[in-house]
Every structure is written in structure tokens, then in C-alpha cells.
Protein backbone atom coordinates (compact mmCIF):
# COMPACT_ATOMS: atom_id res chain seq x y z
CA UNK A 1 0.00 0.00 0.00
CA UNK A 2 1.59 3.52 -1.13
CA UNK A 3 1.16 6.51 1.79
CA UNK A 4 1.97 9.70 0.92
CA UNK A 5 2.78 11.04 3.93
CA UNK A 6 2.43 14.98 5.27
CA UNK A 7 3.35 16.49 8.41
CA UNK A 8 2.42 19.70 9.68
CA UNK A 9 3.52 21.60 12.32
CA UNK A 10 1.78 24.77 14.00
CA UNK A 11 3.48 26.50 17.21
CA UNK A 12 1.40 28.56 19.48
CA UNK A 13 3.42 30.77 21.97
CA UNK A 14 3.36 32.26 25.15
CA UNK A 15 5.62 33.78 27.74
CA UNK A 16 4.47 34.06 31.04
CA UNK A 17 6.16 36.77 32.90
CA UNK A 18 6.97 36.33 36.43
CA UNK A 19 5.62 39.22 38.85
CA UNK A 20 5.60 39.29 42.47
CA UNK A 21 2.69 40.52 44.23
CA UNK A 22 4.26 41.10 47.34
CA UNK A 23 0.87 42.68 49.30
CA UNK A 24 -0.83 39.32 48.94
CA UNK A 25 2.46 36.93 48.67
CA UNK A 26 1.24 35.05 45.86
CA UNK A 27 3.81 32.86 44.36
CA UNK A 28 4.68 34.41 41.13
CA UNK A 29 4.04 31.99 37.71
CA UNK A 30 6.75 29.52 36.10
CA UNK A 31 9.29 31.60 33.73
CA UNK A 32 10.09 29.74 29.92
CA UNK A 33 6.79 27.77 29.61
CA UNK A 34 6.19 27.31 26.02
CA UNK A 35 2.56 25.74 24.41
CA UNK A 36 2.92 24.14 21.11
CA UNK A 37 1.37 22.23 18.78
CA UNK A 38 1.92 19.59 15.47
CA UNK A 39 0.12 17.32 13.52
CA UNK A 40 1.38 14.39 10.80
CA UNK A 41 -1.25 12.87 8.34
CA UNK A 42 -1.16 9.80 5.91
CA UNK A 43 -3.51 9.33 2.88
CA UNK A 44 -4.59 5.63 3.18
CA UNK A 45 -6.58 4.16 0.34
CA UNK A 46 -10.21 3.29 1.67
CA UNK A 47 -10.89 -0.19 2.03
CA UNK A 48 -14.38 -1.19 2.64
CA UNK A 49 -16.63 -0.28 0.28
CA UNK A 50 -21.12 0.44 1.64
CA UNK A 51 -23.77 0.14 -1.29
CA UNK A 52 -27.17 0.54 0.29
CA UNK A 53 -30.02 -0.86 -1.62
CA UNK A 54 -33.88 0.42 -1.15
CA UNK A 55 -37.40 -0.06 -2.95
CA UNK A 56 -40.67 1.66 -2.36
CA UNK A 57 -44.26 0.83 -3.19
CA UNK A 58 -47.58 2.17 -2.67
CA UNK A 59 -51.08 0.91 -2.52
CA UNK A 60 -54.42 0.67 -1.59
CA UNK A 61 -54.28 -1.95 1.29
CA UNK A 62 -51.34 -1.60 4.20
CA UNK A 63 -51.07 -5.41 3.98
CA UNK A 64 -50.99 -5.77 0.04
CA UNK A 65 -47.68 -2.72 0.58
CA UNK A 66 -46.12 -4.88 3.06
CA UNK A 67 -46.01 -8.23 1.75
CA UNK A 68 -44.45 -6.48 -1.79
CA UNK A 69 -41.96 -5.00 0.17
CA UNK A 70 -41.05 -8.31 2.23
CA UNK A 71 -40.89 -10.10 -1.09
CA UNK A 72 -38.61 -7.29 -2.64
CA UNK A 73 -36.60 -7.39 0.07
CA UNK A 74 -36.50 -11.28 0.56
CA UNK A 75 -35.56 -11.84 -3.05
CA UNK A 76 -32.52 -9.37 -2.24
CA UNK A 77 -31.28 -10.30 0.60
CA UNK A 78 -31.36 -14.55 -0.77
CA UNK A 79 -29.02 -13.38 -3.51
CA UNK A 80 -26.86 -11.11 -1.32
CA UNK A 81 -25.97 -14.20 1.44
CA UNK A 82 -25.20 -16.18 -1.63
CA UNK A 83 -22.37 -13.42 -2.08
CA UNK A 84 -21.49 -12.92 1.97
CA UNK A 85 -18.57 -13.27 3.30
CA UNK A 86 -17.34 -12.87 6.92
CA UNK A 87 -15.59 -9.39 6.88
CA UNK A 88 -15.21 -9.31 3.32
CA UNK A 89 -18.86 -9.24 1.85
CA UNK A 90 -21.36 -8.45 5.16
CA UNK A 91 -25.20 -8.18 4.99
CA UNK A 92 -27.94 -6.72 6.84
CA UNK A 93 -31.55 -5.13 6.33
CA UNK A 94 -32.05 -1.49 6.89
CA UNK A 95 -35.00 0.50 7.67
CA UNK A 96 -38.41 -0.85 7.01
CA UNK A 97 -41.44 1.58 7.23
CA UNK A 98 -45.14 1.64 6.32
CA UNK A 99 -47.38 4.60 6.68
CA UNK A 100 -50.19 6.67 5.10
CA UNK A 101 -51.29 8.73 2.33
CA UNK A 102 -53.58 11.22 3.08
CA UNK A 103 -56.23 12.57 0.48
CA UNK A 104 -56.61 16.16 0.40
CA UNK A 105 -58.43 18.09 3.01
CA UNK A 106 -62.32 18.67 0.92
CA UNK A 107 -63.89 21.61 0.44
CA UNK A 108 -66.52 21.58 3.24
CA UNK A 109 -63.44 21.20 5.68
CA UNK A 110 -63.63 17.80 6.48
CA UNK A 111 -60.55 15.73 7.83
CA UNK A 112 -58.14 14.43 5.55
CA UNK A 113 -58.86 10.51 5.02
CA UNK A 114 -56.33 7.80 4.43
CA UNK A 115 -56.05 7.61 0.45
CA UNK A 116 -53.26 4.72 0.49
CA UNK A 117 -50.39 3.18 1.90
CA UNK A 118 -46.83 3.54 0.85
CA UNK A 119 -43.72 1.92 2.26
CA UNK A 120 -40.34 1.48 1.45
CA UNK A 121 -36.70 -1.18 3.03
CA UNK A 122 -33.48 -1.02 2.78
CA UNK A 123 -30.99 -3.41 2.10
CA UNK A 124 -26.99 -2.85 3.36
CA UNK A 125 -24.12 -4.19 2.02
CA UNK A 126 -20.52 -3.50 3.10
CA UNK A 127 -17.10 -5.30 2.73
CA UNK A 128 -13.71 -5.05 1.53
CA UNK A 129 -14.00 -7.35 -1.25
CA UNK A 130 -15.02 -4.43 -3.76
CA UNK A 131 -15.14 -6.31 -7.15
CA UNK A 132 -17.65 -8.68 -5.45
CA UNK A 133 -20.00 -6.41 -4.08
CA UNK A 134 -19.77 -4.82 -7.16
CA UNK A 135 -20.64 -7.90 -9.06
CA UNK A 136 -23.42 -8.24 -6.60
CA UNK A 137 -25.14 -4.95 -7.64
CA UNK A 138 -25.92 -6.25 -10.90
CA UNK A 139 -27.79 -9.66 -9.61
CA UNK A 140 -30.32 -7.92 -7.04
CA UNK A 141 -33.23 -7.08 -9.44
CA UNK A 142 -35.84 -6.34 -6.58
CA UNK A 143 -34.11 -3.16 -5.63
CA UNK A 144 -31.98 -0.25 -6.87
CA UNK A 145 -29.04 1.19 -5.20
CA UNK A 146 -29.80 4.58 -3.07
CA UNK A 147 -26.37 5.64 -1.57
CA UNK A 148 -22.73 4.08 -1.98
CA UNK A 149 -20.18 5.40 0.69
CA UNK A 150 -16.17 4.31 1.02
CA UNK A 151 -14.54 4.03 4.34
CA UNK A 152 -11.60 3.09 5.67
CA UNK A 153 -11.63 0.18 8.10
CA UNK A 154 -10.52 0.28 11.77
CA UNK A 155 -7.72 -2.15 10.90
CA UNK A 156 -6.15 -0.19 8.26
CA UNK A 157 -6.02 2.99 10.30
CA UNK A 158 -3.87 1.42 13.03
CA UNK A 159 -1.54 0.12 10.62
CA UNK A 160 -0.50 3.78 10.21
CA UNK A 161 -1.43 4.90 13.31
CA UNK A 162 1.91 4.03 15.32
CA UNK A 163 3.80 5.85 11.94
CA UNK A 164 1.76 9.13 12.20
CA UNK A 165 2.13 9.40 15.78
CA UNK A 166 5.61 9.05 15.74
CA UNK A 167 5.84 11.57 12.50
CA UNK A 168 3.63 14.41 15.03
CA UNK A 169 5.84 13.43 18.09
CA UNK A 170 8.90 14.27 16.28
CA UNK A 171 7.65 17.14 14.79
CA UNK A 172 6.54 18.61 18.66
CA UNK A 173 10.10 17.71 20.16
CA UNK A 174 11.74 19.39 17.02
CA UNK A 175 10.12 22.32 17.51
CA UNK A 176 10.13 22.23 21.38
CA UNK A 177 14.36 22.33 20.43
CA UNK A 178 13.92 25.21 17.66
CA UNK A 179 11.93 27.77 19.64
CA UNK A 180 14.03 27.06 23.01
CA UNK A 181 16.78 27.99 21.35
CA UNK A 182 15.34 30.72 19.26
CA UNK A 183 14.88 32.24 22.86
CA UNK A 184 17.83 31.64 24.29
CA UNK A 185 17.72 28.83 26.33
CA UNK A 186 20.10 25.87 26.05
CA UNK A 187 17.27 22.85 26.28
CA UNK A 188 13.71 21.49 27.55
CA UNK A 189 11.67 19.73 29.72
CA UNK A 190 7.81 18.62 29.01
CA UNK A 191 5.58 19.98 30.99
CA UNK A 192 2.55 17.89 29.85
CA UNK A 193 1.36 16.94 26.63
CA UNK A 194 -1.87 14.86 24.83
CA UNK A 195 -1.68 12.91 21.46
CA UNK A 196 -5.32 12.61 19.41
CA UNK A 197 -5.54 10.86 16.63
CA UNK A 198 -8.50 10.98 13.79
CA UNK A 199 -9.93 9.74 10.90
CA UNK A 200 -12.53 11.28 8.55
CA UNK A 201 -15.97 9.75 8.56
CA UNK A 202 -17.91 8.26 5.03
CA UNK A 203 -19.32 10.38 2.87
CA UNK A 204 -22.13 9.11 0.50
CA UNK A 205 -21.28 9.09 -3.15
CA UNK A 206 -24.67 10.15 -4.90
CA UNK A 207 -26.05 7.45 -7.31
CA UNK A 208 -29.15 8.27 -9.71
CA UNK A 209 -32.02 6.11 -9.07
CA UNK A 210 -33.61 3.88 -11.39
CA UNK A 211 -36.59 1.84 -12.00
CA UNK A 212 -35.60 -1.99 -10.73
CA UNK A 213 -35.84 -4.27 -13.39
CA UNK A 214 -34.43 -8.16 -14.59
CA UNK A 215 -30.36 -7.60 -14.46
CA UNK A 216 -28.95 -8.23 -17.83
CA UNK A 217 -25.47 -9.41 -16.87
CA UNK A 218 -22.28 -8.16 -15.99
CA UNK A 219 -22.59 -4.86 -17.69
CA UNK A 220 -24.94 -3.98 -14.94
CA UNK A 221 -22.23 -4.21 -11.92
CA UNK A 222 -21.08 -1.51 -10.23
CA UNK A 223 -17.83 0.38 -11.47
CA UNK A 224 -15.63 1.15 -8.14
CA UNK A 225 -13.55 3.96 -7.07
CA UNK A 226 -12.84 3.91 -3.14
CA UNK A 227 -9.89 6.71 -3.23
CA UNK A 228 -8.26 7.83 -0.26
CA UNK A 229 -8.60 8.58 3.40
CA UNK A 230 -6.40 10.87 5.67
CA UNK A 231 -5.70 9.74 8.78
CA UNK A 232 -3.72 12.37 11.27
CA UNK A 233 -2.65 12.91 14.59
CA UNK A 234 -2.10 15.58 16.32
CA UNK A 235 0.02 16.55 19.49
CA UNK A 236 -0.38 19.47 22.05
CA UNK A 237 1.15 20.51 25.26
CA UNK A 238 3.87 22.84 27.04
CA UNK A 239 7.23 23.11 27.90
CA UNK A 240 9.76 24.16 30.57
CA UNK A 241 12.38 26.28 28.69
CA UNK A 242 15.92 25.85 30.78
């Protein structure tokens, strides 16, 4: 896997001055404390790719709604856990609701009455195996595909976790050196200090709905793209100038 790696740094500065308040005999502040800051980042290619699958219909009768959308979604998911598996090609249902349609208010002002039902599920499937899931989008002929999203898995971000930390910590302690010495002082001591490290959530990719229909073969399948993902990590805290 190629990283292209980037570290940034970003100092912050004070100087506390020391005073002596000599009326209330307060002990006067530390001299030399320095705050800084610096952050590293990796781009790591996403790994797991999130195609969510959905179907709606409407009708008369809330029964007649609901048993289409059970048999939609039971077709689906039989030819999805033909493609599952473990960690590489997961499955699961998503929402399921049923409610409503109200005719319009009359006239004379009388209540709205129920006009219809309409409903609609959702079918989720996620995995690392990409070319298989995208195989898989061109099989399911009971539902079309509402969102695709790309993430990158909790394994692959502490892979380069330890390597970005490192990259920030280094990048703190060679400042801490630079700006000690930029003021005169021969070396450090840390005061205190935190290390955070994040990664950037999913973002849906937008996919144009179509009507569901008989899938015609591999043309239908998916075409996937996952890209990249930074992951960073940041350090803060202050030191003892000496």
C-alpha cells in the first residue's frame, strides 16, 4: 500500500512573565513555559466499500404494501448471502417503514382521510472485497441502489497509526528544540502533553435512481472507485524552557 505522507507543524506561543505581588504573597508563575502544537497525516486508500439498496411501493391496502416490500426485500437479501462473506462481503436489512397517504383536506373542511399506503426497506451491504459487491449490484433485481459510501476500516487505520504518531511526536520535540533555542535557552523539559488521533468519517457518493428491473449481466455491476482517506494525529502541550 503507497502513503503519501504529510506532516504539519503549528506553534502557538506564550511567555508568562513572572511578577511578584508582594501585598498578597502570591507565588509568582513559572518563567520559559512554552505551548505548542503539530500534527502528521497519511492518505490511506479506503478499504471497505457500503452500497445501500432500497425499494418503495404504494397501494391501496397496508397489507398488500407490506407483503411487496417483504418479497422485494427477501428476493434481495437470498441473492446477497449467496455473495457474503465474513468481513469481506457483510449483509444486513435497513430500515423498514409503512405509513399513510392522506387525500386532500375537501372543500366543506372535512378531515383528511387515508387515500393509500406507501412503504419502502433497505438493504446494506458492506465489505472489503469491492469487485464482489460490485458484481453483486448487478444480480439484485428487486431493488436499486440509493447511496454508496467508502470508508476506511478500523484495521487499516492502526496500521499507520503508530507511523503518524511518531511523524507528530517528532515534529513537537523538534520544535520544542527550535523555539528554546530561538529564545535563548540551552534545552527542555515537558511539561505535559496529549496525542489525538483521527480519521474522517464516510461520505455518501450520490447514485441516480432507477426503475428496478431483470439484471442483464455483468454490464450492470457496479464500477468502483474507493480513493483515499487521511488519517492524522495531532500533538499538544507545554514546555519548561531551561
Amino acid at each position: 500500500m503507497k502513503c503519501n505522507v504529510r506532516a504539519a507543524t503549528v506553534a502557538s506561543l506564550f511567555v508568562v512573565v513572572s511578577f511578584a505581588n508582594s501585598a498578597h504573597g502570591e507565588t509568582p508563575p513559572p518563567q520559559g513555559v512554552l505551548g505548542l502544537s503539530a500534527n502528521a497525516g497519511v492518505e490511506v486508500a479506503k478499504d471497505v466499500l457500503v452500497v445501500t439498496f432500497s425499494t418503495s411501493r404504494e397501494g391501496a391496502d397496508a397489507n398488500g404494501v407490506q407483503a411487496q416490500l417483504k418479497q422485494a426485500l427477501d428476493a434481495a437479501l437470498g441473492e446477497a448471502k449467496r455473495a457474503a462473506k465474513p468481513g469481506q462481503v457483510d449483509v444486513q436489512t435497513g430500515n423498514f417503514s409503512l405509513y399513510p397517504r392522506y387525500a386532500s383536506p375537501t372543500s366543506t373542511g372535512r378531515a383528511s382521510t387515508i387515500a393509500g399506503w406507501q412503504g419502502s426497506a433497505e438493504l446494506i451491504v458492506e465489505g472489503r472485497d469491492m469487485a464482489a459487491i460490485g458484481q453483486l449490484t448487478g444480480r439484485i433485481a428487486t431493488m436499486t441502489i440509493a447511496r454508496v459510501a467508502y470508508r476506511l476500516s478500523r484495521e487499516a487505520g492502526q496500521r499507520v497509526e503508530a507511523d503518524i504518531v511518531a511523524e507528530a511526536i517528532g515534529a513537537f520535540r523538534a520544535k520544542a528544540a527550535s523555539y528554546a533555542k530561538l529564545f535563548g535557552y540551552g534545552d527542555y523539559a515537558v511539561r505535559e502533553v496529549s496525542v489525538a488521533t483521527s480519521e474522517p468519517q464516510p461520505g455518501p457518493v450520490p447514485v441516480m435512481r432507477m426503475q428496478a428491473g431483470p439484471a442483464s449481466g455483468a454490464g450492470d455491476a457496479l464500477s468502483v472507485e474507493p480513493g483515499k482517506a487521511l488519517v492524522t494525529a495531532t500533538v499538544t502541550g507545554t514546555i519548561q524552557m531551561k
